[in-house]
N, C-alpha and C. Protein backbone atom coordinates (compact mmCIF):
# COMPACT_ATOMS: atom_id res chain seq x y z
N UNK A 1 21.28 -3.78 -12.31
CA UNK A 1 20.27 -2.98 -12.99
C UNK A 1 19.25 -2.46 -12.00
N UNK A 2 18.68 -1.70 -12.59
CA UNK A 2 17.52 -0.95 -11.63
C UNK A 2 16.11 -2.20 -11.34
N UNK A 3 15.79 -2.55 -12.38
CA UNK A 3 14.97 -3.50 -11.91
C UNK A 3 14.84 -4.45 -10.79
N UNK A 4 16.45 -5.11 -10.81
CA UNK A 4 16.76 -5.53 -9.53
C UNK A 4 16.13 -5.50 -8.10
N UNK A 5 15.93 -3.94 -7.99
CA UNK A 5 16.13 -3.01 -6.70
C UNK A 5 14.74 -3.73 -6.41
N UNK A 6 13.58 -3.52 -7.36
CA UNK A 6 11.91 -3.97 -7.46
C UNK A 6 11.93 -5.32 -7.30
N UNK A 7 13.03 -6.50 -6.90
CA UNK A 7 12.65 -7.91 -6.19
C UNK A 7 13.06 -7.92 -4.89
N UNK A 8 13.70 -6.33 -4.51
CA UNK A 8 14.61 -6.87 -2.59
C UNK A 8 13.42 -6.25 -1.85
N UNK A 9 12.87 -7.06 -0.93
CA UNK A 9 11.96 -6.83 -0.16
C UNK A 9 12.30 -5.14 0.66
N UNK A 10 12.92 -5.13 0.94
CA UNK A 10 13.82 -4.17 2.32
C UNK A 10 13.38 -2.73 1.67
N UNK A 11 13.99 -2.81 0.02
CA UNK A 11 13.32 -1.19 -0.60
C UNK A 11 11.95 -1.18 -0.37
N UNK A 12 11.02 -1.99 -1.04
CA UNK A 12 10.02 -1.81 -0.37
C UNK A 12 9.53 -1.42 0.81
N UNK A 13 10.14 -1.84 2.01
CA UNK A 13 9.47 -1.57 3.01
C UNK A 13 10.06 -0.16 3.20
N UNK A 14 11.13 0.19 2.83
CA UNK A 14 11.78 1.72 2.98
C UNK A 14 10.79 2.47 2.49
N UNK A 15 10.62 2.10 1.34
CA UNK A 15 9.41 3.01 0.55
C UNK A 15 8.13 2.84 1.43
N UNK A 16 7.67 2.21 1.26
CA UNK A 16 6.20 2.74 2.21
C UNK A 16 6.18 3.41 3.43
N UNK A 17 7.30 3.10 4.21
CA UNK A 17 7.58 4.08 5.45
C UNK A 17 7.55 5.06 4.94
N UNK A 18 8.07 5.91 3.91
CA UNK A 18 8.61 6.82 3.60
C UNK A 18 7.16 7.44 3.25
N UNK A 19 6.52 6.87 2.66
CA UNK A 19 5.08 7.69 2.43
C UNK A 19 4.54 6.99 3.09
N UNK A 20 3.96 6.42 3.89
CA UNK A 20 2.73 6.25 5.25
C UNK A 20 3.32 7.68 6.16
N UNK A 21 4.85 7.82 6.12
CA UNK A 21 4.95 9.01 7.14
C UNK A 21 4.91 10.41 6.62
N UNK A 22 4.82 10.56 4.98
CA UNK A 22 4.52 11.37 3.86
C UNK A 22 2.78 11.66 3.85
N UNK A 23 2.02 10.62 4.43
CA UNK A 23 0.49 10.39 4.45
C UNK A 23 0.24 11.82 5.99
N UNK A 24 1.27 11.81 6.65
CA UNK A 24 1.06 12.65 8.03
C UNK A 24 0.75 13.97 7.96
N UNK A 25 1.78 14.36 6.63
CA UNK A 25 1.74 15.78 6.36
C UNK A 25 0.54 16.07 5.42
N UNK A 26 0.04 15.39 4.46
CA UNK A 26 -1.11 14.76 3.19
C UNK A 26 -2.43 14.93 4.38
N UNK A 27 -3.10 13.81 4.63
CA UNK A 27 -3.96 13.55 5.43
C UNK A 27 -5.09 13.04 4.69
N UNK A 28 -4.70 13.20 3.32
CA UNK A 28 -6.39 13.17 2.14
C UNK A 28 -6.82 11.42 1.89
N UNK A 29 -5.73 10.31 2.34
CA UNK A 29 -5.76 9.05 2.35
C UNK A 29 -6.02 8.24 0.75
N UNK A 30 -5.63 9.05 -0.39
CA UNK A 30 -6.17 9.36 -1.65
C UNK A 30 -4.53 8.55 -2.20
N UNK A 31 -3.50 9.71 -2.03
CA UNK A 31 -2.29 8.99 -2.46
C UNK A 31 -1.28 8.43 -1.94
N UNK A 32 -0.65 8.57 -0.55
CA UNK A 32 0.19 8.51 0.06
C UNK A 32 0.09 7.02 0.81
N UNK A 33 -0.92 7.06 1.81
CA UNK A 33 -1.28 6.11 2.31
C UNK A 33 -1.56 4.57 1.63
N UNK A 34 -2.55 4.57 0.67
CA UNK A 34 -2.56 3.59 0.10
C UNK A 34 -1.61 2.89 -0.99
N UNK A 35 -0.47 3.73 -1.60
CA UNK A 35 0.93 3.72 -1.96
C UNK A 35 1.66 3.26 -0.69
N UNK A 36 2.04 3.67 0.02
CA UNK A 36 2.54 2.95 1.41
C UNK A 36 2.25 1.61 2.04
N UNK A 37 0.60 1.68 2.10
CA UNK A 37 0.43 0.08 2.52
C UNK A 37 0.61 -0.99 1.66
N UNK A 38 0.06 -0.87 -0.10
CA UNK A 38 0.65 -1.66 -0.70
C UNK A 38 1.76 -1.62 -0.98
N UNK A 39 2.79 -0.42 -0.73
CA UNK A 39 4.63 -1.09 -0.74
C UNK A 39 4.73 -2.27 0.40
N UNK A 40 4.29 -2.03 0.92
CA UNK A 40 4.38 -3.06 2.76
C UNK A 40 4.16 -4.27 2.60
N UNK A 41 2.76 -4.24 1.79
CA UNK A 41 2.36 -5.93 1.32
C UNK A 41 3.17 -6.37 0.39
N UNK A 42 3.72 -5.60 -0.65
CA UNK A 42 4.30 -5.96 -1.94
C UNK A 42 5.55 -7.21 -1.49
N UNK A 43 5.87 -5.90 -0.38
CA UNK A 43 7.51 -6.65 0.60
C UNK A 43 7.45 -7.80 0.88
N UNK A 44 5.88 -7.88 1.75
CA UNK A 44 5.48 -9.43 2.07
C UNK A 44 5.34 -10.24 1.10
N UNK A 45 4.73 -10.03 0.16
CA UNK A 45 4.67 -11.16 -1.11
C UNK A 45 5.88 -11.29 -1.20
N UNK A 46 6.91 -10.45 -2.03
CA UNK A 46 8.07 -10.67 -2.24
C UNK A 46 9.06 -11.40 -1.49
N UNK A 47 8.84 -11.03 -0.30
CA UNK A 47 9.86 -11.68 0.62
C UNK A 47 9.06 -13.35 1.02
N UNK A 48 8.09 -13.68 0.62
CA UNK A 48 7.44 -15.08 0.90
C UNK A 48 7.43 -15.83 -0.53
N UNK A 49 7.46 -15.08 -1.52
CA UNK A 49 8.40 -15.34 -2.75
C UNK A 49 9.47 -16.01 -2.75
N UNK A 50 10.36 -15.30 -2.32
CA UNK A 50 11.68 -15.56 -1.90
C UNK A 50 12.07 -16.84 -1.15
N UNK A 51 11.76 -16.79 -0.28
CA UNK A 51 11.52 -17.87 1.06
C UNK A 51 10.99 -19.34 0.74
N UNK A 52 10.27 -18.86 -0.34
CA UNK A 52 9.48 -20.42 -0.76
C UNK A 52 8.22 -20.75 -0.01
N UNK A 53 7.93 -19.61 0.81
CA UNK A 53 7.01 -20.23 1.68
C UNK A 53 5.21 -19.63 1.25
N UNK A 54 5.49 -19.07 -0.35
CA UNK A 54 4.32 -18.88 -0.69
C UNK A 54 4.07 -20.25 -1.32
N UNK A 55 4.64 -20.90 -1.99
CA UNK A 55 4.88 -21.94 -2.70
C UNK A 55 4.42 -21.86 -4.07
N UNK A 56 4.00 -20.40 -4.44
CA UNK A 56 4.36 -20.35 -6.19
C UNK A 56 5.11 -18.88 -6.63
N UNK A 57 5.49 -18.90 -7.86
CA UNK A 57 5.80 -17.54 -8.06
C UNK A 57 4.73 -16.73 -8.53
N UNK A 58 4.73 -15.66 -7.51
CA UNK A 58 3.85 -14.41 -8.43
C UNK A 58 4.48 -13.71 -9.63
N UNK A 59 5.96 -12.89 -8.81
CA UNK A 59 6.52 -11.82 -9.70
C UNK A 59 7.55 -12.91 -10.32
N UNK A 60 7.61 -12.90 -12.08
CA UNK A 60 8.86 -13.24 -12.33
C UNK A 60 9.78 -12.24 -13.28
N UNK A 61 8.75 -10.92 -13.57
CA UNK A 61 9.37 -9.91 -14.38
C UNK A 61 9.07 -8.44 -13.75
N UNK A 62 9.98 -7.99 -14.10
CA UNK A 62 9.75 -6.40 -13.15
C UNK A 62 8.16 -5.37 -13.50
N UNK A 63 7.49 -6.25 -14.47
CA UNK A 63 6.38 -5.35 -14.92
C UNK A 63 4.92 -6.19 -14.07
N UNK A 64 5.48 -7.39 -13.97
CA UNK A 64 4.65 -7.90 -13.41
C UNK A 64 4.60 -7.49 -11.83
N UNK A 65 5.66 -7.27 -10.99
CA UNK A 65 5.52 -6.24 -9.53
C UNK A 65 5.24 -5.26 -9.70
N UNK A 66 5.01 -4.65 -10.75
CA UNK A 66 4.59 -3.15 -10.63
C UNK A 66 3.24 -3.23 -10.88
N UNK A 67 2.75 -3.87 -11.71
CA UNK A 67 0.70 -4.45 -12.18
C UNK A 67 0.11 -4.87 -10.99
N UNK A 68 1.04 -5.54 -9.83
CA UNK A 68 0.77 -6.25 -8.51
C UNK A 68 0.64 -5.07 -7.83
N UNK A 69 1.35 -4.00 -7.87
CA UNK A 69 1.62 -3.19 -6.84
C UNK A 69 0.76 -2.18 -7.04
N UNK A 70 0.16 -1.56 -8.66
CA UNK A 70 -1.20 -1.18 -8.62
C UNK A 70 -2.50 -1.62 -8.43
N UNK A 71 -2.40 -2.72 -8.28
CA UNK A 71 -3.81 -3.66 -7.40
C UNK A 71 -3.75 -3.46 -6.67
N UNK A 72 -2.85 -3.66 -5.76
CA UNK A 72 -2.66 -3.47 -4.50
C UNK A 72 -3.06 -2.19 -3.89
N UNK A 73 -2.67 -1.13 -4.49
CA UNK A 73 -3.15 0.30 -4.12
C UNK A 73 -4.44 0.77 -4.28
N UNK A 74 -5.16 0.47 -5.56
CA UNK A 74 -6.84 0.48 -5.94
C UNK A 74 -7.17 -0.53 -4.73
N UNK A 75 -7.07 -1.78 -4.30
CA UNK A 75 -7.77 -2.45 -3.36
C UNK A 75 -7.37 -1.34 -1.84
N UNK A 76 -6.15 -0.58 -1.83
CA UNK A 76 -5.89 -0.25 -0.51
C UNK A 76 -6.95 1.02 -0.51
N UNK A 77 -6.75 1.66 -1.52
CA UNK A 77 -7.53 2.55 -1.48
C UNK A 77 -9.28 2.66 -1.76
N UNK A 78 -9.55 1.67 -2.58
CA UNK A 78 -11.23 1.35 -1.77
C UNK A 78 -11.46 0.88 -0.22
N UNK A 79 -10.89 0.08 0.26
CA UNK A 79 -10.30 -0.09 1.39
C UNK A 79 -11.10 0.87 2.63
N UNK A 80 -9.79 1.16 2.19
CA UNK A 80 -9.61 3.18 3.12
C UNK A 80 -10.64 3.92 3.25
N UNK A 81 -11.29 3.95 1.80
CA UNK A 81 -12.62 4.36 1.53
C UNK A 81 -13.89 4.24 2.30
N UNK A 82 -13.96 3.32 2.24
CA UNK A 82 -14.91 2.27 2.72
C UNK A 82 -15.04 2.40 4.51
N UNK A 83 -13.70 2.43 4.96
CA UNK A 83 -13.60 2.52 6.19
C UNK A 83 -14.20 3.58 6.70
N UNK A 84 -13.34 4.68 5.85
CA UNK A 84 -13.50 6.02 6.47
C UNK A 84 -14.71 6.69 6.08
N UNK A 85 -15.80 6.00 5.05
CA UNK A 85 -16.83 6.20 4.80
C UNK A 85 -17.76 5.89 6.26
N UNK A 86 -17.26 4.51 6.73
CA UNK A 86 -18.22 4.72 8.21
C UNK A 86 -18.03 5.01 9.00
N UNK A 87 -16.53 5.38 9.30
CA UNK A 87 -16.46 5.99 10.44
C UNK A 87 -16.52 7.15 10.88
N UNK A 88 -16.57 8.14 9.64
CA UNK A 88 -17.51 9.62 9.41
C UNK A 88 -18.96 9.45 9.79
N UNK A 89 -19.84 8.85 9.45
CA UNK A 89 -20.67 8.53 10.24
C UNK A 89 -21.37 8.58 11.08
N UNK A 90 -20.75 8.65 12.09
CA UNK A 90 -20.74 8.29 13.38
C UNK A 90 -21.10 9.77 14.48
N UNK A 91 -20.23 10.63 13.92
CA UNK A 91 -20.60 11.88 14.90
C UNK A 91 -21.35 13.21 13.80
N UNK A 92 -21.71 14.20 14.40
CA UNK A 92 -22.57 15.26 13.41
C UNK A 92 -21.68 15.90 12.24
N UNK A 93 -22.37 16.25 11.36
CA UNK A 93 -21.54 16.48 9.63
C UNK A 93 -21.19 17.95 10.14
N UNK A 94 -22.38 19.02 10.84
CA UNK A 94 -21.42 19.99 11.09
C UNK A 94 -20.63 20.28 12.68
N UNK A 95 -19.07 21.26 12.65
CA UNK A 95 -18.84 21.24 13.89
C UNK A 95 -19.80 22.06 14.76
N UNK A 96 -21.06 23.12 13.78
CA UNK A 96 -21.73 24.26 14.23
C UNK A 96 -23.12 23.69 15.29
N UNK A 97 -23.29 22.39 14.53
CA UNK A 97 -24.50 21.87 15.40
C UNK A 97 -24.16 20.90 17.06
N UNK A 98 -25.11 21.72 18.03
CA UNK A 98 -25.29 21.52 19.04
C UNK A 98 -25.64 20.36 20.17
């Protein structure tokens, strides 16, 4: 079944490559990016899931990795926010001033 596909770590990580390098052409750090990094983490949970070496279960139904995997993206993307809020900052707001 398709659900399946949403417990193998490996799609995951396919997927976020696929948009972190989708984020290159984007640049707005709004959808792409933070969809990408939480596929990446998702993988990691999942695959430490797996392993036993989280030592509980998070995901045990396919709706429950997907509720995980929109946390994951709202936290990536305040995140991001946050970052790139100070690191704008830093040099002058216009390129016109001297």
């Amino acid at each position: 079944m398709l659900t399946e596909f949403l417990f193998v770590p490996h799609y995951w990580v396919i997927a976020g490559l696929i948009l972190v390098a989708l984020e290159l052409t984007d640049g707005s750090l709004i959808f792409f990016l933070p969809l990408g990094l939480s596929s990446l983490l998702q993988a990691g949970i999942i695959y430490l899931q797996q392993t036993g070496m989280l030592g509980m279960i998070i995901y045990e139904d396919w709706w429950e990795n997907l509720i995980g995997l929109a946390i994951l993206m709202v936290l990536m993307t305040i995140m991001l926010r946050v970052v790139s809020h100070y690191r704008s900052g830093d040099g002058p707001k216009d390129v016109n001033d001297y």
